[in-house]
Structure formats: C-alpha cells, structure tokens
Protein backbone atom coordinates (compact mmCIF):
# COMPACT_ATOMS: atom_id res chain seq x y z
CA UNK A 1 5.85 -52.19 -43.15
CA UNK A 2 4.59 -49.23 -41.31
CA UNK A 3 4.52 -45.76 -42.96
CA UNK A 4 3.32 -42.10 -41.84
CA UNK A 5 1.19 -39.35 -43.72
CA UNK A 6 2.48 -36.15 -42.46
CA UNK A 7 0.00 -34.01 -43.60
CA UNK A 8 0.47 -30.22 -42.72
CA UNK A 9 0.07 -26.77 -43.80
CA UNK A 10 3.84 -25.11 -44.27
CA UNK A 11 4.85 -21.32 -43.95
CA UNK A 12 6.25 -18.76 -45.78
CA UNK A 13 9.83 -19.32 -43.65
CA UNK A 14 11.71 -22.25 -43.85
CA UNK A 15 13.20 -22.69 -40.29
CA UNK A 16 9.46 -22.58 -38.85
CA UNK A 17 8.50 -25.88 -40.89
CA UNK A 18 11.53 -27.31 -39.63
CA UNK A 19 9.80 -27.06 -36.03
CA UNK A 20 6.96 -28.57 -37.75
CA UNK A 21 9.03 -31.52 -39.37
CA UNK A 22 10.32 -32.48 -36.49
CA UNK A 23 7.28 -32.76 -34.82
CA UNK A 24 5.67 -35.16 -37.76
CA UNK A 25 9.01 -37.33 -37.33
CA UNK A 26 8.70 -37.65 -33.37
CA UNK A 27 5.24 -38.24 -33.34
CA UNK A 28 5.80 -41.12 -36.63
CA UNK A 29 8.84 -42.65 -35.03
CA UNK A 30 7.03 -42.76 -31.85
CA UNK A 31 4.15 -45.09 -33.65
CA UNK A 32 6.75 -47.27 -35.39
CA UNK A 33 6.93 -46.03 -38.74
CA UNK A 34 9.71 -46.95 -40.83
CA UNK A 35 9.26 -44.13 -43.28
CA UNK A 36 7.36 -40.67 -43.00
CA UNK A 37 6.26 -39.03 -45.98
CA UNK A 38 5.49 -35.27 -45.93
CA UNK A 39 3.90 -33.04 -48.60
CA UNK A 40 5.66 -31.18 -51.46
CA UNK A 41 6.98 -27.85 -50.51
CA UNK A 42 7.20 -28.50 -46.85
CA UNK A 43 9.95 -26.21 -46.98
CA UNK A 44 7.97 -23.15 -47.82
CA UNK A 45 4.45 -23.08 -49.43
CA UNK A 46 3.88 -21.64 -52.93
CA UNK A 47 2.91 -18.35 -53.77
CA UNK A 48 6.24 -16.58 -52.09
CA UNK A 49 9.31 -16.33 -54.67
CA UNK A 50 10.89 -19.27 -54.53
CA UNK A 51 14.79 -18.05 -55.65
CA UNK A 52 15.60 -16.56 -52.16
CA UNK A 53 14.34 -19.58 -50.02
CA UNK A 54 15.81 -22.21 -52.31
CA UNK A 55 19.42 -24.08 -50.90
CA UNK A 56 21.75 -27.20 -52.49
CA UNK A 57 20.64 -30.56 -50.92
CA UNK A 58 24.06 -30.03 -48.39
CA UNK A 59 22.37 -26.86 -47.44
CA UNK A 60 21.23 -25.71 -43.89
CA UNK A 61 17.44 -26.74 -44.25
CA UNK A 62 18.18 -30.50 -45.96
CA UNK A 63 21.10 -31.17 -43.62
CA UNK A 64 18.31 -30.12 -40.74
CA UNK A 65 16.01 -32.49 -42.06
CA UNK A 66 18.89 -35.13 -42.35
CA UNK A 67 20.21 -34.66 -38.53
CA UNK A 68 16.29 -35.11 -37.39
CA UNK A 69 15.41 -38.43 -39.35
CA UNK A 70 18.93 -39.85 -38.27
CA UNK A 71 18.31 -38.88 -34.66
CA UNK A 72 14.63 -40.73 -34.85
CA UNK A 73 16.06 -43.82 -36.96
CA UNK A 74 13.45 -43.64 -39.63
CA UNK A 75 13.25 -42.48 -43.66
CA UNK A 76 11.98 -39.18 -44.39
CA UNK A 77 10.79 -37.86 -48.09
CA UNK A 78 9.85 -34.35 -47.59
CA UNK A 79 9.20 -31.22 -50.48
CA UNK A 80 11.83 -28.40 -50.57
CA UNK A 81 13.49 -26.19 -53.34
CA UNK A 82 16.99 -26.87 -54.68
CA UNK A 83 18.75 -24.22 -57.03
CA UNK A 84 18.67 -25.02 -60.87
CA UNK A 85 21.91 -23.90 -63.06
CA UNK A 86 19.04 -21.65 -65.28
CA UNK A 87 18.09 -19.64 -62.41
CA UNK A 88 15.19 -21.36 -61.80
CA UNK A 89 14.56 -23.55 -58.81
CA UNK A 90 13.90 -27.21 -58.66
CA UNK A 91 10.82 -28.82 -56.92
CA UNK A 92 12.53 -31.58 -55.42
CA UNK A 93 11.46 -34.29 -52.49
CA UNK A 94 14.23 -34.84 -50.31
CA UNK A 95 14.72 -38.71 -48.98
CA UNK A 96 16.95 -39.14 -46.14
CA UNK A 97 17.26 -41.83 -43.35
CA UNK A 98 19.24 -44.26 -42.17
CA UNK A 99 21.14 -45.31 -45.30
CA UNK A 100 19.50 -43.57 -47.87
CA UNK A 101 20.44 -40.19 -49.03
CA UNK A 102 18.68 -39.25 -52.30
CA UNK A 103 16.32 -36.59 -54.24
CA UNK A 104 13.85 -36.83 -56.26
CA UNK A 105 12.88 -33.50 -58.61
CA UNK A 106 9.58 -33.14 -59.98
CA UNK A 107 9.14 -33.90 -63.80
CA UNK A 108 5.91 -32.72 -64.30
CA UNK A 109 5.38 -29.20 -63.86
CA UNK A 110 1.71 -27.73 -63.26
CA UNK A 111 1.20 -25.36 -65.62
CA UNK A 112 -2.98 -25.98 -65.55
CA UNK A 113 -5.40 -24.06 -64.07
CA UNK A 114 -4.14 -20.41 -64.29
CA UNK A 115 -0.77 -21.48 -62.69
CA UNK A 116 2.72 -21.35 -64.51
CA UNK A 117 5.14 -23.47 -62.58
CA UNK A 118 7.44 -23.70 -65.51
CA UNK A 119 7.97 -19.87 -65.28
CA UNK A 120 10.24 -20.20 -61.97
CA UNK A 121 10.53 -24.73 -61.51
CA UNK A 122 13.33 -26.00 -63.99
CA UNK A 123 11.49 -29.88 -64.56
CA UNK A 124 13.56 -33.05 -63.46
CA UNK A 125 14.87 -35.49 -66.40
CA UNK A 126 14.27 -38.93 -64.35
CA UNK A 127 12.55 -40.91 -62.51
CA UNK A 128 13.34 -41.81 -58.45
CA UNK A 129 13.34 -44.84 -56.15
CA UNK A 130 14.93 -46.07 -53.20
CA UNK A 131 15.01 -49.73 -51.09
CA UNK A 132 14.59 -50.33 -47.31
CA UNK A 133 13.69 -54.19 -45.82
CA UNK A 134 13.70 -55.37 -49.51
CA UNK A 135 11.08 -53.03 -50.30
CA UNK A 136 11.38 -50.52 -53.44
CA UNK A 137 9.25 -47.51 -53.04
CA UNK A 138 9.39 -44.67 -56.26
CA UNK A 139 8.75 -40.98 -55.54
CA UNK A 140 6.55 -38.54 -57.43
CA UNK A 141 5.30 -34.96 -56.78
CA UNK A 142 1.68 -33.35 -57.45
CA UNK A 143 0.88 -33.04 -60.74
CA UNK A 144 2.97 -36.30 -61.91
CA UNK A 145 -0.31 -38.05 -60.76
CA UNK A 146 -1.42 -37.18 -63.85
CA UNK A 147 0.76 -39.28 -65.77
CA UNK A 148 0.60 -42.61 -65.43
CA UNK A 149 3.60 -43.37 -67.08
CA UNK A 150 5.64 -42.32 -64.78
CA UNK A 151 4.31 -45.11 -62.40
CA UNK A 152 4.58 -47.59 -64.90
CA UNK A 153 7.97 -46.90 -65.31
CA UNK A 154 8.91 -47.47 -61.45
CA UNK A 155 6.99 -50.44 -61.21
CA UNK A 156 8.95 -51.37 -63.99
CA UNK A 157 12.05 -50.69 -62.14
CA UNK A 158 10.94 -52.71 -59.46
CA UNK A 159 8.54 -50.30 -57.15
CA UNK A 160 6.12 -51.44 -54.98
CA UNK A 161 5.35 -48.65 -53.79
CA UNK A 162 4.65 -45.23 -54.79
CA UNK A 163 5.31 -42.04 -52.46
CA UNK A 164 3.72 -38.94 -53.99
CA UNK A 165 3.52 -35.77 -52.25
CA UNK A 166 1.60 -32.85 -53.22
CA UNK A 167 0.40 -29.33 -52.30
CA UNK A 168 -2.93 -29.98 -54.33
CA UNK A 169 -4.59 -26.53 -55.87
CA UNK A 170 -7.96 -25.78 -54.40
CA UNK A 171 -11.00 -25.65 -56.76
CA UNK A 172 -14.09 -26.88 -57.62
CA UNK A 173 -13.47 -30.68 -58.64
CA UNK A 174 -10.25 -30.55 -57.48
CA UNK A 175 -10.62 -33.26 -54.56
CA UNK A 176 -12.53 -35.42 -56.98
CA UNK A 177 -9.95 -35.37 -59.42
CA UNK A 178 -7.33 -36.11 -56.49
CA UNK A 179 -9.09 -38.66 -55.46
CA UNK A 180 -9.87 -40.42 -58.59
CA UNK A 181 -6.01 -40.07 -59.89
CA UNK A 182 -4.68 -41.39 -56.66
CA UNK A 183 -6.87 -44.64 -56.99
CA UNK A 184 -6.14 -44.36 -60.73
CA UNK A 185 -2.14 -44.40 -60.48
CA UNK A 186 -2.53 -47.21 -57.75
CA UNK A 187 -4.41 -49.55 -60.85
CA UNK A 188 -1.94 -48.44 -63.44
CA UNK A 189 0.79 -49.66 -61.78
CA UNK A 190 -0.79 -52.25 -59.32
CA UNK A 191 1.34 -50.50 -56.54
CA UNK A 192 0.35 -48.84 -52.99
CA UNK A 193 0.48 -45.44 -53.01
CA UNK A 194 0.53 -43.55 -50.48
CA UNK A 195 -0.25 -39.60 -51.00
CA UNK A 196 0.56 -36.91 -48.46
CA UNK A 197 -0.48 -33.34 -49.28
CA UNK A 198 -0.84 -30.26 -47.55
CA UNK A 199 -3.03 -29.26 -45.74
CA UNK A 200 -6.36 -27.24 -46.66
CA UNK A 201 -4.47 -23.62 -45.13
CA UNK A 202 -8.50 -22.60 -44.51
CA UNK A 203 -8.28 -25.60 -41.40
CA UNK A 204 -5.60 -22.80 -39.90
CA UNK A 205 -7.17 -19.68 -40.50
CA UNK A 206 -5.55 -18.73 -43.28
CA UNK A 207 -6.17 -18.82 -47.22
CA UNK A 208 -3.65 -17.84 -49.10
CA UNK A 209 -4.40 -15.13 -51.86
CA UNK A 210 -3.74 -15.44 -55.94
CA UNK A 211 -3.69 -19.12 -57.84
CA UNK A 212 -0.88 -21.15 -55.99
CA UNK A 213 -1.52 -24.40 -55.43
CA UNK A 214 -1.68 -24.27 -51.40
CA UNK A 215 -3.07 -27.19 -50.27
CA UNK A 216 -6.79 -29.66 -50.01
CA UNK A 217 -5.53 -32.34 -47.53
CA UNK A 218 -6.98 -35.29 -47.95
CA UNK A 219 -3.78 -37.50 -48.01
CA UNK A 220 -4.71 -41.30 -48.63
CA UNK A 221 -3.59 -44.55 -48.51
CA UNK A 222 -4.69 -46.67 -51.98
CA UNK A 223 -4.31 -50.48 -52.20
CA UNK A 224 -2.99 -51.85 -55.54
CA UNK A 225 -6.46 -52.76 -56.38
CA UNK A 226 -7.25 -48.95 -56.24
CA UNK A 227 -9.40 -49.53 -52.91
CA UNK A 228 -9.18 -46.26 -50.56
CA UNK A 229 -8.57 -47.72 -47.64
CA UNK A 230 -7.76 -45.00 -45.53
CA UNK A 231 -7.59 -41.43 -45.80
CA UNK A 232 -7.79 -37.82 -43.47
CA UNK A 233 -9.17 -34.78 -43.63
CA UNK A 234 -8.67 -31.75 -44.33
CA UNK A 235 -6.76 -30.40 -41.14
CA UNK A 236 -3.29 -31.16 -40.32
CA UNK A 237 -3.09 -35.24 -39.05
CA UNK A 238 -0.68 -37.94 -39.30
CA UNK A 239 -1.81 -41.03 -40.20
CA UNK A 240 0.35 -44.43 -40.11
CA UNK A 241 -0.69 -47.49 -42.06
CA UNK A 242 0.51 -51.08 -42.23
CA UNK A 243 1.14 -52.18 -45.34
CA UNK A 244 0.76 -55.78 -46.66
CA UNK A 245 3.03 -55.97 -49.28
CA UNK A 246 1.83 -59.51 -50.60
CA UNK A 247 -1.23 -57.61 -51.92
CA UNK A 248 1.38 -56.38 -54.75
CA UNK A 249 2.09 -59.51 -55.64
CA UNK A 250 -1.35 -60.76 -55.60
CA UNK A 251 -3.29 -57.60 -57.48
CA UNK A 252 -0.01 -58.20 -60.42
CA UNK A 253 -0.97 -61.88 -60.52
CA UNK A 254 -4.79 -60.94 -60.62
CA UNK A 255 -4.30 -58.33 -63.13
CA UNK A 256 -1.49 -58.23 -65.25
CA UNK A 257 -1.12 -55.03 -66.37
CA UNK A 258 2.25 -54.32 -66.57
CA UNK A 259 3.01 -57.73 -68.38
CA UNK A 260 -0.02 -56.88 -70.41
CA UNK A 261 0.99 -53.62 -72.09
CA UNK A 262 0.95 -53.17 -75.67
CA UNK A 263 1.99 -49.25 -75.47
C-alpha cells in the first residue's frame, strides 16, 4: 500500500491551508497514494487562539477537506480544531475518504516544556482506527508518541499501522527525542508508523514568536523493526512510501511483544 507524508508549514487562517491541502492531495493522488497523512493543526498553527478558528466536523473547513479527498479518490487524516462542550477546543485529526468518515481527538495533551495545552485543548477519552484493503491503521497526535500504550492498545485492536501527526516544538534535543520516540513506538507495537509533522516555519521565513509548538519537520517512515527507512527534511515535501505489510507479520513473529506482555 502506498501512503503520502504531507509535510507543511500551516497559517494563521484556515481557508489558506485549505489551498495548501489540496495541493498535498493532488500532488499524493497523482503518485498513487491510497492515503495522505498531513500534520496536526493543518487547519491553523498554534500560538493564535484557537476558540474563534475552531468548527464541528460538518463544518465549512472539514466538509472542504471532505469534498477534496472524495474528488481525488484517496483517504485523508489531517489536524484541525473541533469545539468542546467546556469551551475548550479539541485537537482532533480528521479522516475522510472514500468510505471512511471518522475523527480522532488527541488524548495526550502537551503540557511540557513551558507549554499548557490543557489550558485551551479539552483531551479525547479513546483511542482511533480505521480499515481500507484489509488494512487497519490507528491514529495518534504529537505528544501521544510519548506513550506507548496507546500503540499497544491499537495493535491490540488490530492496527498495523500507526498514523501520527504532529506539529513538533522546536528545541534543543527536540529532533532527537522525535526521532528516537518514532522508532521507539514502531518497536512497542511492532507496527509501521508513519509520522507527518509540520514543517520547521524557519524553511519559510518565518519563526513564530512565544513557546507554541510550531513545527521541526522531519516526518519519517519507521519499519516495525524500528529501522528509519525514510525520512525528509526540514522544508515542506511530500514523500510517498510503499509499504510491505508482511513485515508486520514477520517483526510480531520475530518478536513477540505484544503476546509477551506481562503489564
């Protein structure tokens, strides 16, 4: 199966990264993807207030999103905000295509590093996957990379693949630690995963002020065996990979450790 890396660096207004989705899904349709994952907050990047921009998943910006992967016949998980009944907002990835309509809202909310996502993010309560050609893919955001339980879970719910996308906070370490979780959550749950952030805004001439997580790039394709077998920069790129999904199968046989769990 063939699946796309849209990695870019969103605005502050939501009908300009529409422009910009559409683009990612042209160009990944047009190189046979059957699934195009773009970064969290696609919609708008952090570090705006998030109320005014947010909208229900039958609102003008997901129903956008919606008309464009129907029109180009392939699956498209993508970041935007969804109104929560406290006020706050939810983080959620849309994931829409060709018989599948579902959303996925973040669980684990980054309050690390100076940053309080809690004070305005409402967390989600569960997690996420969807099936397309007999393949189960499960859907995380960001800082859920940090708990590998979360993978566990979907590859106990039959995942074979995990979908994360992220707008990754810049700092010293940071791509290290991106790097090594990525690889990480790939071993814990002997899965591909596939991870799509933004884009490092600096590639773009522009840097964001303040602490909100804006974007490294690097977006990366990890075997089950936690190889890095491909991966960009970090500037805007789309990358599409063909995945084997008989390596699942193989790395579980290999190394049991799902069946081998004692916690």
């Amino acid at each position: 199966m063939r699946i796309a890396l849209g990695q870019l660096t969103a605005g502050t207004d939501p009908e300009d990264n529409l422009d910009a989705v559409a683009a990612a899904v042209q160009d990944a349709a047009a190189r046979g993807a059957r699934v195009l994952v773009l970064p969290e907050a696609t919609m708008a990047r952090f570090g705006i207030p998030l109320g005014p921009i947010a909208q229900p998943l039958d609102g003008p910006w997901a129903t956008r999103v919606r008309q464009i992967a129907a029109e180009a016949g392939i699956v498209v998980v993508a970041g935007m905000f969804v109104p929560a009944a406290d006020g706050r907002v939810r983080n959620t990835m849309l994931i829409v295509g060709p018989g599948i309509d579902t959303a996925y809202d973040k669980i684990h909310l980054f309050d690390a590093f100076g940053f309080a996502e809690s004070d305005t993010v409402a967390p989600g309560q569960h997690p996420v996957s969807f099936t397309i050609d007999d393949v189960t893919f499960g859907v995380a955001t960001c800082y859920d990379l940090r708990f590998p339980g979360l993978f566990q879970a979907m590859a106990d719910q039959g995942a074979q693949v995990m979908l994360v996308g992220a707008s990754w906070g810049f700092g010293p370490g940071k791509r290290e630690q991106w790097e090594l979780l990525c690889r990480a959550r790939a071993l814990d749950s002997t899965s591909w995963l596939l991870a799509c952030g933004q884009a490092d805004p600096s590639t773009t001439g522009e840097r964001p002020s303040g602490r909100a997580p804006t974007g490294i790039g690097f977006s990366s394709v990890i075997s089950p065996l936690g190889e890095l077998r491909e991966q960009l920069g970090a500037e805007p790129g789309l990358l599409v990979t063909e995945l084997d999904l008989t390596e699942v199968a193989q790395a579980r046989k290999t190394i049991p450790v799902l069946a081998n769990r004692r916690f």
